[in-house]
Protein backbone atom coordinates (compact mmCIF):
# COMPACT_ATOMS: atom_id res chain seq x y z
CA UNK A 1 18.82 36.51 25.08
CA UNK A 2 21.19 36.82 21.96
CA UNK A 3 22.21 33.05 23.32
CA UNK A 4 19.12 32.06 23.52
CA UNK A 5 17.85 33.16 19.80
CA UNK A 6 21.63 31.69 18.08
CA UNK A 7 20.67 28.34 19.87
CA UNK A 8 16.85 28.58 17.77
CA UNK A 9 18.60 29.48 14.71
CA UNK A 10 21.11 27.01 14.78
CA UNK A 11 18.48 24.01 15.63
CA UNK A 12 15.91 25.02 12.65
CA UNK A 13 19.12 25.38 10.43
CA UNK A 14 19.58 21.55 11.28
CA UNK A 15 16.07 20.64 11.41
CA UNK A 16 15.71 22.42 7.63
CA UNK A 17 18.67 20.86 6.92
CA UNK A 18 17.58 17.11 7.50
CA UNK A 19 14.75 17.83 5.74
CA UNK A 20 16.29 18.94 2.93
CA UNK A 21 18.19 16.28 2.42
CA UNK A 22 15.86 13.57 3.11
CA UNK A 23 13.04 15.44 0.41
CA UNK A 24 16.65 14.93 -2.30
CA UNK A 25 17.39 11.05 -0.91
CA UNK A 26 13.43 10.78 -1.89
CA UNK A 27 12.87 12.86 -4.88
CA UNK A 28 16.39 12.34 -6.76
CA UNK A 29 15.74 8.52 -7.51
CA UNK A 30 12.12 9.56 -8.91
CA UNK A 31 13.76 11.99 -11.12
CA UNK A 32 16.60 9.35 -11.99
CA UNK A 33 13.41 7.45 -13.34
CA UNK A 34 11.08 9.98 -14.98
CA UNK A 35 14.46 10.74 -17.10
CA UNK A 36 15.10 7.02 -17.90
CA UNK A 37 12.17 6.16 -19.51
CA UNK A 38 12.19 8.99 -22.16
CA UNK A 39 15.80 8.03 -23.02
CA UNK A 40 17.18 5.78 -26.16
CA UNK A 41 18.40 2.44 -25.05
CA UNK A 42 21.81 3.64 -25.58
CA UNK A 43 21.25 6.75 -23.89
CA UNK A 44 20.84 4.64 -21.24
CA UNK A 45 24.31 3.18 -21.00
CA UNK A 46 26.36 6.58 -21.65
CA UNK A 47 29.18 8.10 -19.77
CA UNK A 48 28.85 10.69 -18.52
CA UNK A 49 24.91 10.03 -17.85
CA UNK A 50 22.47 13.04 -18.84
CA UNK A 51 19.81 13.79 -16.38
CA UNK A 52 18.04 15.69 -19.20
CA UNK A 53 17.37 13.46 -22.27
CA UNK A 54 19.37 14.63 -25.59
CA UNK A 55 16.68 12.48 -27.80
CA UNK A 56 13.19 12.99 -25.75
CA UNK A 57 11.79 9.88 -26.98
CA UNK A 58 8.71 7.62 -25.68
CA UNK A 59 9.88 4.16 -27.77
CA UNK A 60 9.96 2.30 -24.11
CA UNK A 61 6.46 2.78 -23.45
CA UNK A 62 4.95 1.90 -26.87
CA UNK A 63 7.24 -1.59 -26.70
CA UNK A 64 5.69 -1.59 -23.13
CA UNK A 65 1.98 -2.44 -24.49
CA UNK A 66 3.65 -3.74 -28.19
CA UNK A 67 6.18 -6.40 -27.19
CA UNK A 68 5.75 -7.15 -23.32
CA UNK A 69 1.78 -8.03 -22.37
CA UNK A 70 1.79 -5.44 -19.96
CA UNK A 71 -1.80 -4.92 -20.11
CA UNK A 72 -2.35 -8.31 -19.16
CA UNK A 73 0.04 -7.77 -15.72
CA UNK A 74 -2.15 -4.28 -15.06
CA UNK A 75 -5.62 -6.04 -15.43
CA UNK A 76 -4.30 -8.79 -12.94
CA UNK A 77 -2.49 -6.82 -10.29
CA UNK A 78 -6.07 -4.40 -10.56
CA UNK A 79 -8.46 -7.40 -9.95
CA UNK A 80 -5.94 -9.05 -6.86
CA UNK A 81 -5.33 -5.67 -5.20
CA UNK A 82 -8.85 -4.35 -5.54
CA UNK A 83 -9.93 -7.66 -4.19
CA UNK A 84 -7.73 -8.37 -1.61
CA UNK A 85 -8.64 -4.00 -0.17
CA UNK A 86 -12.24 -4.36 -0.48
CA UNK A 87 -11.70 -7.61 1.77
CA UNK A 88 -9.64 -6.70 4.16
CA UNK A 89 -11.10 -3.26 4.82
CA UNK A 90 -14.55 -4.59 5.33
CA UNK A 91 -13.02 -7.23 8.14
CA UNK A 92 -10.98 -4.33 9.90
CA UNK A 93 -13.72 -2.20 10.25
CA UNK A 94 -16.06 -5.21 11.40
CA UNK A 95 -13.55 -6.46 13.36
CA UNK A 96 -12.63 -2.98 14.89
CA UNK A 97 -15.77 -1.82 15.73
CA UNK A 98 -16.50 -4.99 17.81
CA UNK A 99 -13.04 -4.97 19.34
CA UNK A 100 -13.90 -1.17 20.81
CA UNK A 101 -17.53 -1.56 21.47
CA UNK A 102 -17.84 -5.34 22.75
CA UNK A 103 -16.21 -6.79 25.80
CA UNK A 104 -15.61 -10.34 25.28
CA UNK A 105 -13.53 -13.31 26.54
CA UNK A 106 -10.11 -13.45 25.13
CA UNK A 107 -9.93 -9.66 23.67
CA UNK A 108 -6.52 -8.90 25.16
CA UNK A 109 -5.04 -12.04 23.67
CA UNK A 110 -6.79 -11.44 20.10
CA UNK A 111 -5.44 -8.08 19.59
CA UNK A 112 -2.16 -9.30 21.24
CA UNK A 113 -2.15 -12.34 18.73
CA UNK A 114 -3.09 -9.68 15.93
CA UNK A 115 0.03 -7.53 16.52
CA UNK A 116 2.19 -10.34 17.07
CA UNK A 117 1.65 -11.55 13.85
CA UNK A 118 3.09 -8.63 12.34
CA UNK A 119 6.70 -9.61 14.05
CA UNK A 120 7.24 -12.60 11.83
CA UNK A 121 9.11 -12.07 8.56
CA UNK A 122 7.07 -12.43 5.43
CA UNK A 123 9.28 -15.39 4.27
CA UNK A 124 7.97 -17.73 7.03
CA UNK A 125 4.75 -17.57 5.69
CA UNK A 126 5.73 -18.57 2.46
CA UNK A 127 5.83 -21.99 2.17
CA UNK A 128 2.56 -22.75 4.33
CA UNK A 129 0.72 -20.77 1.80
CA UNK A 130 1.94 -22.53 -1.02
CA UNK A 131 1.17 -25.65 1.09
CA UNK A 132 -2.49 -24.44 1.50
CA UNK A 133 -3.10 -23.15 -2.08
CA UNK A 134 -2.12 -26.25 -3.35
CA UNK A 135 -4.59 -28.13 -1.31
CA UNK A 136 -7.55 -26.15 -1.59
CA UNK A 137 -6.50 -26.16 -5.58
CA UNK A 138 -5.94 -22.08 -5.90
CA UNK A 139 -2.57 -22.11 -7.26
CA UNK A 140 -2.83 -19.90 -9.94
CA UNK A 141 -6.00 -18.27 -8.82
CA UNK A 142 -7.40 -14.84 -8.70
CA UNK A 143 -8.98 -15.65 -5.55
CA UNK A 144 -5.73 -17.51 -4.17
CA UNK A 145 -3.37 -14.59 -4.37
CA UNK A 146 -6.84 -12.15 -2.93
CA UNK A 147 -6.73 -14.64 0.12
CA UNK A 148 -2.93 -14.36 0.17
CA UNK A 149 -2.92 -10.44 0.24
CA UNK A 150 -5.73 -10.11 2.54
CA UNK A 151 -4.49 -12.34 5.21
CA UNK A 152 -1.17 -10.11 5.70
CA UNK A 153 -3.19 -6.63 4.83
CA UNK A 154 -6.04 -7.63 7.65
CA UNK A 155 -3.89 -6.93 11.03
CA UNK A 156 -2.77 -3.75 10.55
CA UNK A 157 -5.60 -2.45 9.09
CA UNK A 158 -7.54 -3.72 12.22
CA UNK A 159 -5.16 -2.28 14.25
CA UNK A 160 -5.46 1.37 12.42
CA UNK A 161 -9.76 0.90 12.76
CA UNK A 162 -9.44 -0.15 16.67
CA UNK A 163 -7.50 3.37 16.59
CA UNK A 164 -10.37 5.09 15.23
CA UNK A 165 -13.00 3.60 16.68
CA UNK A 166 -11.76 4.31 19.95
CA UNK A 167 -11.72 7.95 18.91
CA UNK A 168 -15.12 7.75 18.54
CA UNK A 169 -17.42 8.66 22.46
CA UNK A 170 -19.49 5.69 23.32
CA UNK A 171 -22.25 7.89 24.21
CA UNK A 172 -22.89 8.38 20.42
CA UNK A 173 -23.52 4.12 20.05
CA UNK A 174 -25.82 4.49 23.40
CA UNK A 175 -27.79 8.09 22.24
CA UNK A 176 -28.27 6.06 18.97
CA UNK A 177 -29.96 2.72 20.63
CA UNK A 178 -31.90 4.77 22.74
CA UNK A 179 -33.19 6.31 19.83
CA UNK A 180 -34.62 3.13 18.37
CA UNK A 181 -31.51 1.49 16.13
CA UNK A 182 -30.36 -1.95 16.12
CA UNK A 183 -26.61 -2.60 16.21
CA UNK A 184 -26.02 -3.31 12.43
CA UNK A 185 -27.60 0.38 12.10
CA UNK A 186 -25.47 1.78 14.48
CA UNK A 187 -22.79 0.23 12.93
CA UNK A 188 -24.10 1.12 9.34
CA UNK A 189 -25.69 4.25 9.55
CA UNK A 190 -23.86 6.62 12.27
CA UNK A 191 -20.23 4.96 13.01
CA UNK A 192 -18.80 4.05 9.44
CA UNK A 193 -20.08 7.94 7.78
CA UNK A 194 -17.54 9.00 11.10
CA UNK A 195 -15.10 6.57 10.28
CA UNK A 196 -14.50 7.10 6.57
CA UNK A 197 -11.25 8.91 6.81
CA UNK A 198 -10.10 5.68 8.78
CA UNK A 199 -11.65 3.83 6.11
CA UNK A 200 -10.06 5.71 3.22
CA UNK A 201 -6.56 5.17 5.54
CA UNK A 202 -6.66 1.31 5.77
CA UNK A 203 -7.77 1.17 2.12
CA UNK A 204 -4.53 3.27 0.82
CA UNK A 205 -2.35 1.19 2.88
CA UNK A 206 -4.07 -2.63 1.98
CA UNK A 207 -4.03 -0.82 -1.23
CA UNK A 208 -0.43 0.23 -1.19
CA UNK A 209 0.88 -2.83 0.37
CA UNK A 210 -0.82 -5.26 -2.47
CA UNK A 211 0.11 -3.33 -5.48
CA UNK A 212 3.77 -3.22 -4.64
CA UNK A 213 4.09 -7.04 -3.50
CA UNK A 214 6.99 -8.81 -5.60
CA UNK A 215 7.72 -11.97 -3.48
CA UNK A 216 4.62 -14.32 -3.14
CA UNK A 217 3.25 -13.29 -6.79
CA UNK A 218 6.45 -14.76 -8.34
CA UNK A 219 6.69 -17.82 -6.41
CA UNK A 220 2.61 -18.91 -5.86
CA UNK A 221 1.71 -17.97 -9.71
CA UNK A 222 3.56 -19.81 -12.43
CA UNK A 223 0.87 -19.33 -15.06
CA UNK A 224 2.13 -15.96 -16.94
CA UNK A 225 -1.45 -15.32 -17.75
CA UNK A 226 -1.86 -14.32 -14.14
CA UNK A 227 1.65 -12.68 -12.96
CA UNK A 228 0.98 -8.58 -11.53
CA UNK A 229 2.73 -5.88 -12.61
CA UNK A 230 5.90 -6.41 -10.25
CA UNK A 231 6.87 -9.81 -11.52
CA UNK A 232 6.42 -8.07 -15.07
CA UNK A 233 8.95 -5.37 -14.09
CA UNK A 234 10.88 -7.63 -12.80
CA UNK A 235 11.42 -10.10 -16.07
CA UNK A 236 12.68 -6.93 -17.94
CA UNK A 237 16.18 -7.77 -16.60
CA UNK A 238 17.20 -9.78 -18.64
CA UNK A 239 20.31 -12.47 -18.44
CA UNK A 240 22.35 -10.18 -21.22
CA UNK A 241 21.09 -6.88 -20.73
CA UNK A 242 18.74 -4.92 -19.02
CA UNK A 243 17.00 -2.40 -21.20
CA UNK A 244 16.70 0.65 -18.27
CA UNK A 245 14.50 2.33 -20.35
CA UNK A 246 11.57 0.44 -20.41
CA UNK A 247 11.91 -1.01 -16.97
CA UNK A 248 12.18 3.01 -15.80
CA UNK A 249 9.21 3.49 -18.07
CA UNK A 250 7.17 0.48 -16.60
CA UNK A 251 7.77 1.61 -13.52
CA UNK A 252 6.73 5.16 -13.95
CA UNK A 253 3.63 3.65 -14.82
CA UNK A 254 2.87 1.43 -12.28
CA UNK A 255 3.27 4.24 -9.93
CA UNK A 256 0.26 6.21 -11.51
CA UNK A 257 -2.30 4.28 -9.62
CA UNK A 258 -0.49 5.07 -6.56
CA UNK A 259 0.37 8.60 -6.91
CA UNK A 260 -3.35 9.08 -7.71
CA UNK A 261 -4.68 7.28 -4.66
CA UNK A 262 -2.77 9.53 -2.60
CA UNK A 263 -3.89 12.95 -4.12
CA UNK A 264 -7.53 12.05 -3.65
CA UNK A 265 -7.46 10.71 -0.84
CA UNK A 266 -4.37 12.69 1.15
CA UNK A 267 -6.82 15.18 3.57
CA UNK A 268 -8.37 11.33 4.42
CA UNK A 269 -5.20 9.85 5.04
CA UNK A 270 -4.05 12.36 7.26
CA UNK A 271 -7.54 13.10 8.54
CA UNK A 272 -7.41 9.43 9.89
CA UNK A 273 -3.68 9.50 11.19
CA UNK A 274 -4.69 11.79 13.55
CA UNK A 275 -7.80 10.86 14.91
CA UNK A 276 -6.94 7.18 15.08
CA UNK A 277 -3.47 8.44 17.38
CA UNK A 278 -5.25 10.60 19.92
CA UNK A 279 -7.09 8.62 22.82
CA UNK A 280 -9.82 9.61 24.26
């Protein structure tokens, strides 16, 4: 008995333990850059570093919107991501509803051909997109980089709905037919007002997974009219220097979006982790 309780005690200390240290490997950086930004530049630089701030100071954000067009990167990433999430969520849930309520030719291999694209790394893809940009002319698009973002935001968000969907009884698409509705009101007006949680899931993620996208906005838009806010936070290192201040400060900003998705949408997001994982 005495055994028996040591041996619980001893595995929550652990399990507490790894917890504990994995909430510091997360939350230390985050403080590391909340800290940054509100230091001088040569703050910045000083040895021993200060985690608090001796000169609280917000210079690095005014030169953000004063000397870098920073506004300019926010109003482009806003219009790609947006674009690209309202895209791709719209096909998932199209797409998912059909996989789970049709049967068709081919299914296996489609969902099969959806995962598998998943496997390749992003790099691959790089140069036929750049190859197919060019020669539908949307280098330097809005709509080039949407079509970009969606195409590698689409499979996994299918996946998550075909999760979901399948969570949902059949019985509620057959009481509803019986009842008088066509499909597209099935579809419309019972199964998506059940499915928003897995709606509000595959949104955060095509969200999540546009905003913070570095690779294919540097290389497929040269106009710096149109670069997001990565590639912006990115040109702050410069070849002489790198002023940590304002690139901590830039990037405590572009994580406001994020951070806010999350808190309104976090009983969703976990709502829809849930549901989607148990079969039914």
């Amino acid at each position: 008995m005495i055994d028996s309780r040591t041996n619980r005690l001893i595995s929550g200390f652990f399990k507490y333990l790894v917890l504990v240290l994995g909430a510091v490997m997360v939350i230390v950086p985050i403080l590391w850059m909340c800290s940054t930004a509100f230091k001088t530049e040569q703050e910045t630089i000083q040895i021993p570093p200060n985690w608090i701030p001796e000169q609280f100071t917000t210079e690095a954000f005014s030169r953000l919107w004063s000397e870098y067009p920073f506004i300019s990167y926010f109003r482009n990433s806003i219009i790609i991501v947006f674009g690209s999430m309202i895209i791709s969520t719209i096909i998932s849930c199209f797409a998912g509803y059909g996989v789970t309520r049709f049967n068709f030719k081919g299914k296996g291999s489609f969902l099969t051909f959806i995962l598998v694209t998943q496997m390749f790394p992003s790099i691959m893809l790089l140069i036929p997109y750049y190859k197919i940009l060019s020669i539908y002319h949307l280098n330097n698009t809005y709509l080039g980089m949407i079509l970009v973002y969606t195409s590698f935001t689409i499979p996994f968000c299918t996946w998550m709905m075909v999760g979901f969907f399948k969570s949902i009884p059949l019985e509620v698409d057959e009481a509803a037919i019986i009842d008088g509705c066509s499909r597209l009101k099935v579809f419309f007006r019972i199964i998506l007002p059940l499915t928003l949680p897995g709606i509000a899931a595959a949104a955060i993620y095509s969200f999540n997974t546009s905003w913070n996208e570095y690779m294919f906005a540097q290389i497929l838009i040269n106009d710096p009219g149109l670069k997001t806010v990565p590639v912006g936070i990115a040109e702050l290192n410069g070849q002489y220097k790198i002023l940590w201040n304002d690139m901590m400060a830039a990037s405590l900003i572009s994580s406001i979006p994020l951070v806010l998705l999350f808190l309104f949408f976090q009983r969703s997001f976990i709502s829809s982790l849930t549901a989607g994982a148990v079969k039914q």
